[in-house]
Structures are given as C-alpha cells and as structure tokens.
N, C-alpha and C. Protein backbone atom coordinates (compact mmCIF):
# COMPACT_ATOMS: atom_id res chain seq x y z
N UNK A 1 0.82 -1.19 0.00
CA UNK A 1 0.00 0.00 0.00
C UNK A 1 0.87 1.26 0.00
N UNK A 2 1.90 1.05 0.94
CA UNK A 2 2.93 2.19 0.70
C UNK A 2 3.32 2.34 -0.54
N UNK A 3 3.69 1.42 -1.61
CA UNK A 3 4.63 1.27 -2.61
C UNK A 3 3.49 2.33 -3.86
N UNK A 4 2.44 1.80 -3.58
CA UNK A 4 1.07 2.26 -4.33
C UNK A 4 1.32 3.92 -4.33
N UNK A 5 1.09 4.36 -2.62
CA UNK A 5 0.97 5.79 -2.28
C UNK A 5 2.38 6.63 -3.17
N UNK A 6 3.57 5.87 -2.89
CA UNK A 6 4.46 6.90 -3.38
C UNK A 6 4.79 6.97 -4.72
N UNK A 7 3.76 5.13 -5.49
CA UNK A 7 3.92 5.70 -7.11
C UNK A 7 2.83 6.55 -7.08
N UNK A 8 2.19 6.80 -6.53
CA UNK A 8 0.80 8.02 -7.07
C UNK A 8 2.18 9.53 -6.97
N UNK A 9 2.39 9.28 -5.62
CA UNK A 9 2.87 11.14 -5.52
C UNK A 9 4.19 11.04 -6.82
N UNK A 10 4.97 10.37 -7.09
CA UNK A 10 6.02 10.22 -7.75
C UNK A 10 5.17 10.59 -9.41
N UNK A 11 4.01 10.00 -9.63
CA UNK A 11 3.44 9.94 -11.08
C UNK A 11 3.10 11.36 -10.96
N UNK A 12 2.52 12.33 -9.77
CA UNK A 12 2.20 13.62 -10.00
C UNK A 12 3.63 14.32 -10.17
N UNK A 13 4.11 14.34 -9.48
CA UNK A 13 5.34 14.99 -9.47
C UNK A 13 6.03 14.92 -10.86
N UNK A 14 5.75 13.60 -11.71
CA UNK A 14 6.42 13.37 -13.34
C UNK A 14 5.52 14.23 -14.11
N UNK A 15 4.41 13.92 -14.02
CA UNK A 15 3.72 15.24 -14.52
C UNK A 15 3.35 16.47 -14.74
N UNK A 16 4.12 17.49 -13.43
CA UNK A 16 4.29 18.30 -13.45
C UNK A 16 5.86 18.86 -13.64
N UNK A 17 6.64 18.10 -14.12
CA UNK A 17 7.75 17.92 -14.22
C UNK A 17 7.55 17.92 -16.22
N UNK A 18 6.82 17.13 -16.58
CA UNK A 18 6.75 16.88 -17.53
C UNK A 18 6.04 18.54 -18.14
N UNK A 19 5.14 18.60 -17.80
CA UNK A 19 4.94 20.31 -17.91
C UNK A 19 5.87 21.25 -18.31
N UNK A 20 6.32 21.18 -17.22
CA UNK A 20 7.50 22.48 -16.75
C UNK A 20 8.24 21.93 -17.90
N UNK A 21 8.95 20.68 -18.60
CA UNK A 21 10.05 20.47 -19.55
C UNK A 21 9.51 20.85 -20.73
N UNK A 22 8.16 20.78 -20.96
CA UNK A 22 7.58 20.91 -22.49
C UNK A 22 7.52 22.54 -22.55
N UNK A 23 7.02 23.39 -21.07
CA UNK A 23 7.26 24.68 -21.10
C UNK A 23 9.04 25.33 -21.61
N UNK A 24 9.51 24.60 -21.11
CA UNK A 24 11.26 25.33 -21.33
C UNK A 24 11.56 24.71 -22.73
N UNK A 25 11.29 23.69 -22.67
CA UNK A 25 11.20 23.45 -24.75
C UNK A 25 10.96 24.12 -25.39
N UNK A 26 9.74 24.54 -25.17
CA UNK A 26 8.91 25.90 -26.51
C UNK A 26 10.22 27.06 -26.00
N UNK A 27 9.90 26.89 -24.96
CA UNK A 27 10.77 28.97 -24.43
C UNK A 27 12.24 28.56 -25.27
N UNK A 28 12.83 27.63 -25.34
CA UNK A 28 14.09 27.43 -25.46
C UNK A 28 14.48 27.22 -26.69
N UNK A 29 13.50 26.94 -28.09
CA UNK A 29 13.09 27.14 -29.42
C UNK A 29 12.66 28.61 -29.69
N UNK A 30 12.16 29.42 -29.01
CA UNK A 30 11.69 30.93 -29.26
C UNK A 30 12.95 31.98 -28.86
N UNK A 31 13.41 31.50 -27.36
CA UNK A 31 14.41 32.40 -27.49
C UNK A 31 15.64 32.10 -27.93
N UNK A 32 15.31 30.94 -28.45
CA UNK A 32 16.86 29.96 -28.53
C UNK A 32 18.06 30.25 -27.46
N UNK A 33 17.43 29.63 -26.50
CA UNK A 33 18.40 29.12 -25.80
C UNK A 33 18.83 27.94 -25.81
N UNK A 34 19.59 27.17 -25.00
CA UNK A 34 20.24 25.73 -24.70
C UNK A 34 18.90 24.73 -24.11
N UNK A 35 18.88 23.74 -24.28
CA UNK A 35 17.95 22.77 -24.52
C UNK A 35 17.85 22.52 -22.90
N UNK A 36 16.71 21.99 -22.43
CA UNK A 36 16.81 21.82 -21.07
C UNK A 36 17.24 20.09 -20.79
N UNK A 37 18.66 20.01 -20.46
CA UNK A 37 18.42 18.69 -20.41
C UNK A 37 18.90 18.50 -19.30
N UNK A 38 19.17 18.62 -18.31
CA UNK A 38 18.79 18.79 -16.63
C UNK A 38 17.09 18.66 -16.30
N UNK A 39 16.26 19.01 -17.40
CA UNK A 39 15.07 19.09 -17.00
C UNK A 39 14.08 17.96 -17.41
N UNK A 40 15.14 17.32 -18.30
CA UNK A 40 14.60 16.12 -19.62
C UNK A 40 15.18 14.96 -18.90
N UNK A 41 16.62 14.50 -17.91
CA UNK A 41 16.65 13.56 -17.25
C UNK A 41 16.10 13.30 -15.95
N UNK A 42 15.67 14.61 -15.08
CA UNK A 42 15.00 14.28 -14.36
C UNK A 42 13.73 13.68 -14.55
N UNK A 43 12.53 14.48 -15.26
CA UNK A 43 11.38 13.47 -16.30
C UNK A 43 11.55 12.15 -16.65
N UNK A 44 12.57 12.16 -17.09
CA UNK A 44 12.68 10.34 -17.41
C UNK A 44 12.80 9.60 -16.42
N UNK A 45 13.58 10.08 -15.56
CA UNK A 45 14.16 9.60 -14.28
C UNK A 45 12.66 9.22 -13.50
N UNK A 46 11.45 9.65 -13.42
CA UNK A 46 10.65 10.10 -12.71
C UNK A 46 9.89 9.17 -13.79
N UNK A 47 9.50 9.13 -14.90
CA UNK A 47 9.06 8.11 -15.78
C UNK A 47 9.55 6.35 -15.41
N UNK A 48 10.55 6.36 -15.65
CA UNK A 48 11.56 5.46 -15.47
C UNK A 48 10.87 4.57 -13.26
N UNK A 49 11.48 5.55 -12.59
CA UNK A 49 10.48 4.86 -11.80
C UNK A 49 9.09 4.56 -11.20
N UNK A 50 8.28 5.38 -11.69
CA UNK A 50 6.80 5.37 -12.32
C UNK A 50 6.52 3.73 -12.64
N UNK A 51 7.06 3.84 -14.01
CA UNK A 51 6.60 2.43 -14.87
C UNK A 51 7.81 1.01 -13.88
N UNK A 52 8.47 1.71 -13.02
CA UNK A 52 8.82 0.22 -12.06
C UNK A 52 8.33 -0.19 -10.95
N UNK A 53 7.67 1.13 -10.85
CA UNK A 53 6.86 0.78 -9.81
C UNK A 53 5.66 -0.41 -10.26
N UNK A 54 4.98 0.12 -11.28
CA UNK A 54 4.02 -0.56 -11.92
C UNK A 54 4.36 -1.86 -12.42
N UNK A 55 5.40 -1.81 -13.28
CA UNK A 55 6.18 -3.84 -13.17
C UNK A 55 6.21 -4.36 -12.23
N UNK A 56 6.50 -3.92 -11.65
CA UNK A 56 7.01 -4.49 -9.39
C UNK A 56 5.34 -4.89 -9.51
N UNK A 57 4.76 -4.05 -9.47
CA UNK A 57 3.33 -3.98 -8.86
C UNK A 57 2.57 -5.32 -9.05
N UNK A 58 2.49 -5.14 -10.70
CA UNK A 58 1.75 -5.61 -11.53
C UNK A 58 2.54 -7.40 -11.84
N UNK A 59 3.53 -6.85 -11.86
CA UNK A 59 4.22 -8.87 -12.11
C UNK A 59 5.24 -9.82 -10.65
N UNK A 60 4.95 -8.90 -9.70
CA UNK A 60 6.02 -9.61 -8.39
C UNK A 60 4.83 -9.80 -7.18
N UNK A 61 3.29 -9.90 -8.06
CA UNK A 61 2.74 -10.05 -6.70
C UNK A 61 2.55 -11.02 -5.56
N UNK A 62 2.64 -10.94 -4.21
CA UNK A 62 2.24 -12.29 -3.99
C UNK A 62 0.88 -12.24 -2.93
N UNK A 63 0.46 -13.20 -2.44
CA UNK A 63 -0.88 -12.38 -1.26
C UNK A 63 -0.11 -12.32 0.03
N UNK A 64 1.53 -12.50 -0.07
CA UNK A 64 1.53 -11.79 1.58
C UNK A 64 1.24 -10.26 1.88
N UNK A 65 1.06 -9.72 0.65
CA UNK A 65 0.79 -8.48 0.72
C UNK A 65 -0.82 -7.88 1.05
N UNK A 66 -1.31 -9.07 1.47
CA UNK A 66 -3.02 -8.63 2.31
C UNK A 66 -2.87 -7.87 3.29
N UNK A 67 -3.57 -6.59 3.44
CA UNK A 67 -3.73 -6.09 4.53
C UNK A 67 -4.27 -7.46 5.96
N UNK A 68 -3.54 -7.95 6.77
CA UNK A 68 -3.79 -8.86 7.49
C UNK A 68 -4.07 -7.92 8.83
N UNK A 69 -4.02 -6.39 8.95
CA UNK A 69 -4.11 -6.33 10.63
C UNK A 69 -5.69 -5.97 11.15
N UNK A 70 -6.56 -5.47 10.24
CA UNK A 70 -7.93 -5.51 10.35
C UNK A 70 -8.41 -6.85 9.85
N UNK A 71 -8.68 -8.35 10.04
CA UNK A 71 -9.01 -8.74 8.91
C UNK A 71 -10.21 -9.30 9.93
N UNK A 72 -10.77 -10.39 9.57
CA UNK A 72 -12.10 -11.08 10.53
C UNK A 72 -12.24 -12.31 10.04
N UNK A 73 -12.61 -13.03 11.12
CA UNK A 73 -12.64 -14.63 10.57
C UNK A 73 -13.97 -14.70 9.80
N UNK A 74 -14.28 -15.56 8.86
CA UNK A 74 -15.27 -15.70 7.55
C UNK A 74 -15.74 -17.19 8.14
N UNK A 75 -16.27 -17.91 7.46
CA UNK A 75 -16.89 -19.25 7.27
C UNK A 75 -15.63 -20.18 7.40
N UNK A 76 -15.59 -21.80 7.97
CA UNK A 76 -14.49 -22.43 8.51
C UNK A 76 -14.16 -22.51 9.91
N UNK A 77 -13.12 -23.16 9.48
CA UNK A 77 -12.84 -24.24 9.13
C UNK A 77 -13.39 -25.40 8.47
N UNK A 78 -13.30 -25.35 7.28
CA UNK A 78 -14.52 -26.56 6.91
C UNK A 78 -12.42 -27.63 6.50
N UNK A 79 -12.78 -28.79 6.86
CA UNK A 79 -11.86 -30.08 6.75
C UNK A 79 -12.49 -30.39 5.75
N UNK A 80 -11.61 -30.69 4.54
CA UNK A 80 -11.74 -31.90 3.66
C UNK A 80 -12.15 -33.47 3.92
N UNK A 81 -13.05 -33.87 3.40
CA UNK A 81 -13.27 -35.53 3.37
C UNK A 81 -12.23 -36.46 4.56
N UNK A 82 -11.18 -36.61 3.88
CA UNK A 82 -9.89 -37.35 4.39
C UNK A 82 -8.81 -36.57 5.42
N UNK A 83 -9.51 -35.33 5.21
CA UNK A 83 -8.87 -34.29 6.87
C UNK A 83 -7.34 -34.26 6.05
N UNK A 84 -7.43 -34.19 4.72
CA UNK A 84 -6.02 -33.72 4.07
C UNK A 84 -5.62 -32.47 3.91
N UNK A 85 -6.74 -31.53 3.28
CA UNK A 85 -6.58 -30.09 3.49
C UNK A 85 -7.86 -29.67 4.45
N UNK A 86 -7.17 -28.19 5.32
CA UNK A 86 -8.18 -27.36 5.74
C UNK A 86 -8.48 -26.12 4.82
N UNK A 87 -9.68 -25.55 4.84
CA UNK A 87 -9.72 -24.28 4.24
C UNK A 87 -10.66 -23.08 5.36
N UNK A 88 -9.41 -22.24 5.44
CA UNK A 88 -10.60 -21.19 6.00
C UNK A 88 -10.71 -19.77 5.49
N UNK A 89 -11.57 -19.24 5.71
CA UNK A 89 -12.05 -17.84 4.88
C UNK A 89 -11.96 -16.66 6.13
N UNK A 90 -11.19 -15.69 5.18
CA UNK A 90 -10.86 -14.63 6.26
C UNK A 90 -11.64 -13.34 5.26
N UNK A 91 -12.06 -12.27 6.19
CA UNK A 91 -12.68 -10.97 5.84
C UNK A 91 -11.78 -9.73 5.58
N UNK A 92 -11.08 -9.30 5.03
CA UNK A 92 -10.71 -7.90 4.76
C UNK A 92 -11.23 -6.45 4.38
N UNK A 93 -11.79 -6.00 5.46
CA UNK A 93 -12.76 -4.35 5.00
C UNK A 93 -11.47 -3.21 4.26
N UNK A 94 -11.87 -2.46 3.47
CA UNK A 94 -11.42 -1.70 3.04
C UNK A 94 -12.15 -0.27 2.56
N UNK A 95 -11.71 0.89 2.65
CA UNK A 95 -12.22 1.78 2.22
C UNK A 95 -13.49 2.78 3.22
N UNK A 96 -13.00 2.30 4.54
CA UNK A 96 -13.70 2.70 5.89
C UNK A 96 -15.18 2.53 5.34
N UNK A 97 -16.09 3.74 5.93
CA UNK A 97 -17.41 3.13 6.00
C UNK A 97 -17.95 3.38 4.62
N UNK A 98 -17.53 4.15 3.69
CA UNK A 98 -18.03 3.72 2.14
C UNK A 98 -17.26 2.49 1.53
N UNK A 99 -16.18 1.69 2.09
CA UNK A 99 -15.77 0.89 1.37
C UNK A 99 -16.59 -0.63 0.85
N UNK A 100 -15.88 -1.92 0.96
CA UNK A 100 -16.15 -2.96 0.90
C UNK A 100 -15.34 -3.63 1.66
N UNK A 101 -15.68 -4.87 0.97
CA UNK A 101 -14.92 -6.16 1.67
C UNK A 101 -14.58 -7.57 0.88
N UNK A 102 -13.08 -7.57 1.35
CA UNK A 102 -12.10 -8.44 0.47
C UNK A 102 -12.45 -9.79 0.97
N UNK A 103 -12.48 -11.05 0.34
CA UNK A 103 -12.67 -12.48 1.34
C UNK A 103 -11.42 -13.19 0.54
N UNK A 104 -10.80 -13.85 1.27
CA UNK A 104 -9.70 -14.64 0.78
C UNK A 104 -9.57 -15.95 1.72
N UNK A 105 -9.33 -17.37 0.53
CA UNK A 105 -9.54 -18.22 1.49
C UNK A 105 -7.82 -18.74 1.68
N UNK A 106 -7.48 -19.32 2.69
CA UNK A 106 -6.07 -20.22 2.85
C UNK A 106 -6.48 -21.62 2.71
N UNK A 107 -5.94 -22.26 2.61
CA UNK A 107 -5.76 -24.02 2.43
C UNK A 107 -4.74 -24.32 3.28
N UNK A 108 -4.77 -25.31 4.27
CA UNK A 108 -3.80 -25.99 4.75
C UNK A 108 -3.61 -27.26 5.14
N UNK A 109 -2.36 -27.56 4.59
CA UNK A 109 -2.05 -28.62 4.01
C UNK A 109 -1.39 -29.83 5.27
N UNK A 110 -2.89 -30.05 5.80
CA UNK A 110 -2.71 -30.79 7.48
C UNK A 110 -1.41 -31.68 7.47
N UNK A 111 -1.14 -32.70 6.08
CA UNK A 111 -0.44 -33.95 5.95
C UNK A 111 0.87 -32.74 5.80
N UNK A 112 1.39 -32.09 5.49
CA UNK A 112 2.44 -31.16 4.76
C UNK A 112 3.03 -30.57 5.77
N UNK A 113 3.06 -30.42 7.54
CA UNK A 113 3.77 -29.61 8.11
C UNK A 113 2.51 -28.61 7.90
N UNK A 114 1.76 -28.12 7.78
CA UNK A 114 0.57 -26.92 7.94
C UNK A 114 0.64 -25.60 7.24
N UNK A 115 1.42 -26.47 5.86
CA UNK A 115 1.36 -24.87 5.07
C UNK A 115 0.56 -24.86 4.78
N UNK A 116 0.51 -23.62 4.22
CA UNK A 116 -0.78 -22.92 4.22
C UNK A 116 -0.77 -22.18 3.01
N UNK A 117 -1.94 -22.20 2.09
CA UNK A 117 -1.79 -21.71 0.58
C UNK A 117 -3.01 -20.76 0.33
N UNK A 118 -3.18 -19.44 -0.16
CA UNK A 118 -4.18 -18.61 -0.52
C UNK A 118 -4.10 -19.37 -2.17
N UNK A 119 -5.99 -19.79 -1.96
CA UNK A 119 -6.10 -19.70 -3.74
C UNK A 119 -7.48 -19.67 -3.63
N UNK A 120 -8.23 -18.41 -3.14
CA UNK A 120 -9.08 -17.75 -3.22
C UNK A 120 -9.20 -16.23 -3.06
N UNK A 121 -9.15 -15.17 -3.68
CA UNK A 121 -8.90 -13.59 -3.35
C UNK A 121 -10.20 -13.08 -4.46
N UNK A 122 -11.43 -12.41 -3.71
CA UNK A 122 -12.29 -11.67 -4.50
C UNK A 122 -13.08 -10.79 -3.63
N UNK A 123 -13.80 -9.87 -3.91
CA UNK A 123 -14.78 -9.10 -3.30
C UNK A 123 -15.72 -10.00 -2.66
N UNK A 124 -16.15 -9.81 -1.50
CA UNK A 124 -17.23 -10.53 -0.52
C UNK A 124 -18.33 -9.73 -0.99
N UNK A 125 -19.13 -11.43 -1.09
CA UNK A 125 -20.47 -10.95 -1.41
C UNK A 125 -21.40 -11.30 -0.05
N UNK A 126 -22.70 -10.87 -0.37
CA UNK A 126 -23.49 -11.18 0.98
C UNK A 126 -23.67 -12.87 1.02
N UNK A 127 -23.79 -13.77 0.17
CA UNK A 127 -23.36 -15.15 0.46
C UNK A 127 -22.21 -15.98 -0.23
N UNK A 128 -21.88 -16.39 0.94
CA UNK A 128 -20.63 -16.77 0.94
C UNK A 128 -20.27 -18.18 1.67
N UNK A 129 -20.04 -19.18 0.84
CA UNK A 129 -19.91 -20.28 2.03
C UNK A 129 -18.77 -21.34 1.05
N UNK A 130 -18.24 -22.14 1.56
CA UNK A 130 -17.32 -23.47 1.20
C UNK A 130 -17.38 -24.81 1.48
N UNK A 131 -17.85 -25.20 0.75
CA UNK A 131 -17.90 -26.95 0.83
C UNK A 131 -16.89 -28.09 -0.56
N UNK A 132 -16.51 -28.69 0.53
CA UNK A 132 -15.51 -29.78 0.21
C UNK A 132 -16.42 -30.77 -1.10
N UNK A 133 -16.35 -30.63 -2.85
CA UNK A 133 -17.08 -31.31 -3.33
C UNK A 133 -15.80 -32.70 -3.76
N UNK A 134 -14.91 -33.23 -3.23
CA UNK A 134 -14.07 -34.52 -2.91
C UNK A 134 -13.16 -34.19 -2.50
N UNK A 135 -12.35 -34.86 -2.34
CA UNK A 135 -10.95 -34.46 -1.39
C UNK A 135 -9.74 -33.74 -1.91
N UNK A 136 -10.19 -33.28 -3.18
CA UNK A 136 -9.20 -32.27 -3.58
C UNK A 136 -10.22 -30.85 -4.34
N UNK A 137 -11.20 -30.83 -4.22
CA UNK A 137 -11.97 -30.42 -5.20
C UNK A 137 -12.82 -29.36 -3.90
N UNK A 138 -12.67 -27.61 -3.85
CA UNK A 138 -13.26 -27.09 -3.14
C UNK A 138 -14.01 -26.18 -4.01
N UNK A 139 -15.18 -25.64 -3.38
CA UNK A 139 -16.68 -24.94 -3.86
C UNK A 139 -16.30 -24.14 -3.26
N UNK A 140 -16.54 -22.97 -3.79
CA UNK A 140 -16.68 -21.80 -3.38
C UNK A 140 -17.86 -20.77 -3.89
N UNK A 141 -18.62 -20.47 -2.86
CA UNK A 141 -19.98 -19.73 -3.42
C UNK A 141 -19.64 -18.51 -3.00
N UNK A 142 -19.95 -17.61 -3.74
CA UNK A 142 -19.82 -16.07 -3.34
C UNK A 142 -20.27 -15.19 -3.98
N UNK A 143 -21.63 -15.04 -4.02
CA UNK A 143 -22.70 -14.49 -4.64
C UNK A 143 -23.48 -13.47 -4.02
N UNK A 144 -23.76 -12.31 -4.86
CA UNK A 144 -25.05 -11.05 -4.60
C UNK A 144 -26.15 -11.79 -5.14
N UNK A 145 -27.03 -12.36 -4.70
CA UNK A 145 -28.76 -13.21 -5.73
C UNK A 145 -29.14 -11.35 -5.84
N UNK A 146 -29.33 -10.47 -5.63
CA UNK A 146 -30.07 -9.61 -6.27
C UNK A 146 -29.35 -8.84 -7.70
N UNK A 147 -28.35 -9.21 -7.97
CA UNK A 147 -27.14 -8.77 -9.08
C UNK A 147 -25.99 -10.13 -9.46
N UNK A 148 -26.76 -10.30 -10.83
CA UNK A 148 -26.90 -11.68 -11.19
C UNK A 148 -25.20 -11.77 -12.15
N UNK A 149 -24.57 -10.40 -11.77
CA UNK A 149 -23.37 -10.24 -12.68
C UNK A 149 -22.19 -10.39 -11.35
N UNK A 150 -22.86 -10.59 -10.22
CA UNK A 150 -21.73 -10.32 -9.24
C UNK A 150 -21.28 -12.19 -8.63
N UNK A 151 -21.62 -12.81 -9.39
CA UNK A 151 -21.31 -13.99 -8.74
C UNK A 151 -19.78 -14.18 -8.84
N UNK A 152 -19.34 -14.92 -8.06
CA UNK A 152 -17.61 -14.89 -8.06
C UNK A 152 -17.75 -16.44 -7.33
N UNK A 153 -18.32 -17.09 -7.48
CA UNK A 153 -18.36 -18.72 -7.25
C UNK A 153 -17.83 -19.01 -8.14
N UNK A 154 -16.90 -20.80 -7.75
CA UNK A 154 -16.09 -21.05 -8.51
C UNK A 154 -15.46 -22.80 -7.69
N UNK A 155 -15.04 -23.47 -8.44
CA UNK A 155 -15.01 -24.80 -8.15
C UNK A 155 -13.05 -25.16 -8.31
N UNK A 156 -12.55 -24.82 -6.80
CA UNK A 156 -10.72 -25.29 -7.55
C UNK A 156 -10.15 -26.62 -7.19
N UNK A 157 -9.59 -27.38 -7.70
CA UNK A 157 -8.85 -28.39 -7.69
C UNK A 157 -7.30 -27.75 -6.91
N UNK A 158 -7.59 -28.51 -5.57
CA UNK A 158 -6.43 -27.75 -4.75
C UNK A 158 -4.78 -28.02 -5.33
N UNK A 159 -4.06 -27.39 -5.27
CA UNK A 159 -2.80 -27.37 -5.47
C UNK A 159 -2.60 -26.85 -7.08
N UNK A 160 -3.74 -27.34 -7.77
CA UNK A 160 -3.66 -27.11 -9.37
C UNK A 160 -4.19 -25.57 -9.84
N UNK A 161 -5.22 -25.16 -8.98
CA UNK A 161 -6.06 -24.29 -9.36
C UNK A 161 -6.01 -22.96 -8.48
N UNK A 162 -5.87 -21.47 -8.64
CA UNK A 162 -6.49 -20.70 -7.91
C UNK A 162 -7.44 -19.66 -8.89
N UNK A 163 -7.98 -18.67 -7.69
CA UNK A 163 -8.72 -17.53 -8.37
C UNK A 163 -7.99 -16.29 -7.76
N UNK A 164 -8.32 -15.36 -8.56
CA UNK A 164 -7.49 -13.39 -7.84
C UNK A 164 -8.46 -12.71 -8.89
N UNK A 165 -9.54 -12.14 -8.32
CA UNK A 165 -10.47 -11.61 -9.23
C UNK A 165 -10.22 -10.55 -10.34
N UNK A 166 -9.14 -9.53 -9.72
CA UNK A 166 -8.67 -8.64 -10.48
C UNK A 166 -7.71 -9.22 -11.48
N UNK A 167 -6.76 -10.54 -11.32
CA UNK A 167 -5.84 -11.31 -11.74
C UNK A 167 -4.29 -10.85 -11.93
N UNK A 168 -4.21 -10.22 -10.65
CA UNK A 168 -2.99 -10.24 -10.33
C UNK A 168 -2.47 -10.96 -10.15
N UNK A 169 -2.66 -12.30 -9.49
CA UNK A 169 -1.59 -13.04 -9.01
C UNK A 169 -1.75 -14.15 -10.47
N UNK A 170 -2.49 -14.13 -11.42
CA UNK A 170 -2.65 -14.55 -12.61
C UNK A 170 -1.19 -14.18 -13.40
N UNK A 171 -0.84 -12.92 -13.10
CA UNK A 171 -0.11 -12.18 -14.08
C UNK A 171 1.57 -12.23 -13.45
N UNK A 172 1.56 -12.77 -12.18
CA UNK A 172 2.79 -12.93 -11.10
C UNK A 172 3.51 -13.71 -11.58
N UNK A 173 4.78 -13.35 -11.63
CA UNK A 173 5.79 -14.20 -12.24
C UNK A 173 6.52 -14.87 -11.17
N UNK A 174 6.97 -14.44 -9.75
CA UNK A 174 6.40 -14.74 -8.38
C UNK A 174 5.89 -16.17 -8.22
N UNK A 175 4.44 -16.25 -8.57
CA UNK A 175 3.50 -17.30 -8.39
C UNK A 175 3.38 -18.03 -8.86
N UNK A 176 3.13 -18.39 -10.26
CA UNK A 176 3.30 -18.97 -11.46
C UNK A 176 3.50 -20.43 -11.74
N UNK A 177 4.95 -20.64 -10.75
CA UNK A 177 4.88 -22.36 -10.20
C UNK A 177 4.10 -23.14 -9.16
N UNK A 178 3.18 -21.95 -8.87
CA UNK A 178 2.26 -22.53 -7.76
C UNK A 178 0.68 -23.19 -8.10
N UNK A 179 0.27 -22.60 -8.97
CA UNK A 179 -0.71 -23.04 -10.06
C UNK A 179 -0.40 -23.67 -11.37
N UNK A 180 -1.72 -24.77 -11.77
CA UNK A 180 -1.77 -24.96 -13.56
C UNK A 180 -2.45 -23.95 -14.08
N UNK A 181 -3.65 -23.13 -13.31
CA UNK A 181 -4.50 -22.53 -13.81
C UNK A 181 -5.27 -21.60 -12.66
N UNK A 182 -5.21 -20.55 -13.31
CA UNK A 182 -5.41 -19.21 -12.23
C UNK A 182 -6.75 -18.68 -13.28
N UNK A 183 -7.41 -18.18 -12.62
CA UNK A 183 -9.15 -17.96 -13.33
C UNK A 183 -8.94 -16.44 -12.21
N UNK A 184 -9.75 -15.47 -13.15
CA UNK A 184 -9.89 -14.27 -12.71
C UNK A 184 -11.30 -13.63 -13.26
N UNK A 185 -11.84 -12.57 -12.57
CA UNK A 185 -13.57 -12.19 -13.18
C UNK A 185 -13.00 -11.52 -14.40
C-alpha cells in the first residue's frame, strides 16, 4: 500500500515535471536558448520509476501483501473428506465506512507440516460459504442473488487451481509455479 501511495505522488510529481520540460522546450526554441536537459533527465528519471513501480506492482505479486491487521474470521474451518486439506475464509474491509470487503480463502495442508496456501482472493459478497465437493476439489460460493453479474463462485482443484479476481496473481511471475491454472472475473 505504501509502494502504491508513493507511485501516485512520484506519477504527480512526473507530470508536473513533464509540464514544466515541455514549457522550457517551446521557451528554449523561441528564445533559442540551450535545450533543457537537466530538465529532460529528471522526467525520465521520474518516468523510469513510475513504470517500475508498476512492473514491481503488476508482475512480483504475492498475497503476503493482504492487509492482514484488520481482517475477521469468515466461514471455517470446513476439513476436507480425508482431513487432508483445511480451508478457511478470512474478511478484509477496506475503504472505511463507504468501502467494501475483500474475502480470501487459505488451504492448509494438514499432511504437509501446515502450510498454508491462498487460492481464493475476491470481493465478498453477501453469500458466501465453502464446501468440500471430494478431497481435492473445493466450492466456493460467493454471490449477490439480487445482481446476477456479481457472482464470483467457482469450483478449484487444490494445489492445481487458484482464483485473484482482479488477476494479479494470474499475471505474477512470483507465483506462477504454484498453479496450472489461475481464473480471474
């Protein structure tokens, strides 16, 4: 979230940077003066980490980066069939009292030492629940019934499959060996 805040102020700051260079361009063609290029590497410079921020952003994601210190326990512990994986669903609010709310589920991998794997991340809807349909195979319902476009239910084959609604972690180069197949809205 920090990394977010200071590409925003960094992208204003290129922009008004970018201004000011296109201003001393024209002035510096009219009165002919010397070209501003003190004014042209800083801009780039400011471009330059702009768009790394946004690679970083956009291709190194992983979900330890959930806001975890507000979060709330969701539906779960539900145990798998054979008590091989657990899955539980946690709540993330965002955006104080006009915001929403993030639901993300973990898997853990009882037989494995108790790691623990996110391969559920989407907007919480008002129903929301998880059931084990075989011992590798989890349901996930997460549906508005009055807005028939908001469903985000979805059926993953654990270890093979996740979801990231926006599909970031789709796009993670990071993640990548952790899934066959990442599904996003």
């Amino acid at each position: 979230m920090i990394l977010i805040l200071f590409g925003i102020l960094i992208s204003f700051i290129t922009i008004i940077l970018f201004l000011i260079l296109c201003a001393n361009i024209i002035i510096s063609f009219i009165k002919k003066k010397l070209f501003p290029k003190k004014m042209l590497i800083v801009t780039l410079s400011g471009v330059v980490l702009v768009s790394s921020i946004y690679i970083y952003e956009m291709y190194f994601f992983t979900f330890s980066e959930i806001d975890k210190e507000y979060t709330q326990n969701g539906p779960g512990p539900v145990t798998s069939p054979t008590e091989k994986y657990t899955a539980n669903a946690f709540y993330e609010p965002y955006g104080g009292a006009a915001g929403g709310v993030n639901v993300w589920v973990e898997i853990t991998y009882n037989n494995e030492g108790n790691k623990v794997k996110t391969v559920y991340y989407g907007d919480a809807k008002s129903n929301f629940s998880m059931e084990w349909m075989d011992e590798d195979t989890l349901y996930i319902l997460n549906d508005e019934p009055e807005y028939p476009n908001s469903n985000r239910s979805i059926e993953l084959e654990i270890g093979k499959e996740i979801y990231h609604e926006n599909g970031l972690a789709c796009k993670s180069l990071l993640m990548k060996d952790d899934y066959e197949t990442c599904y996003q809205n």
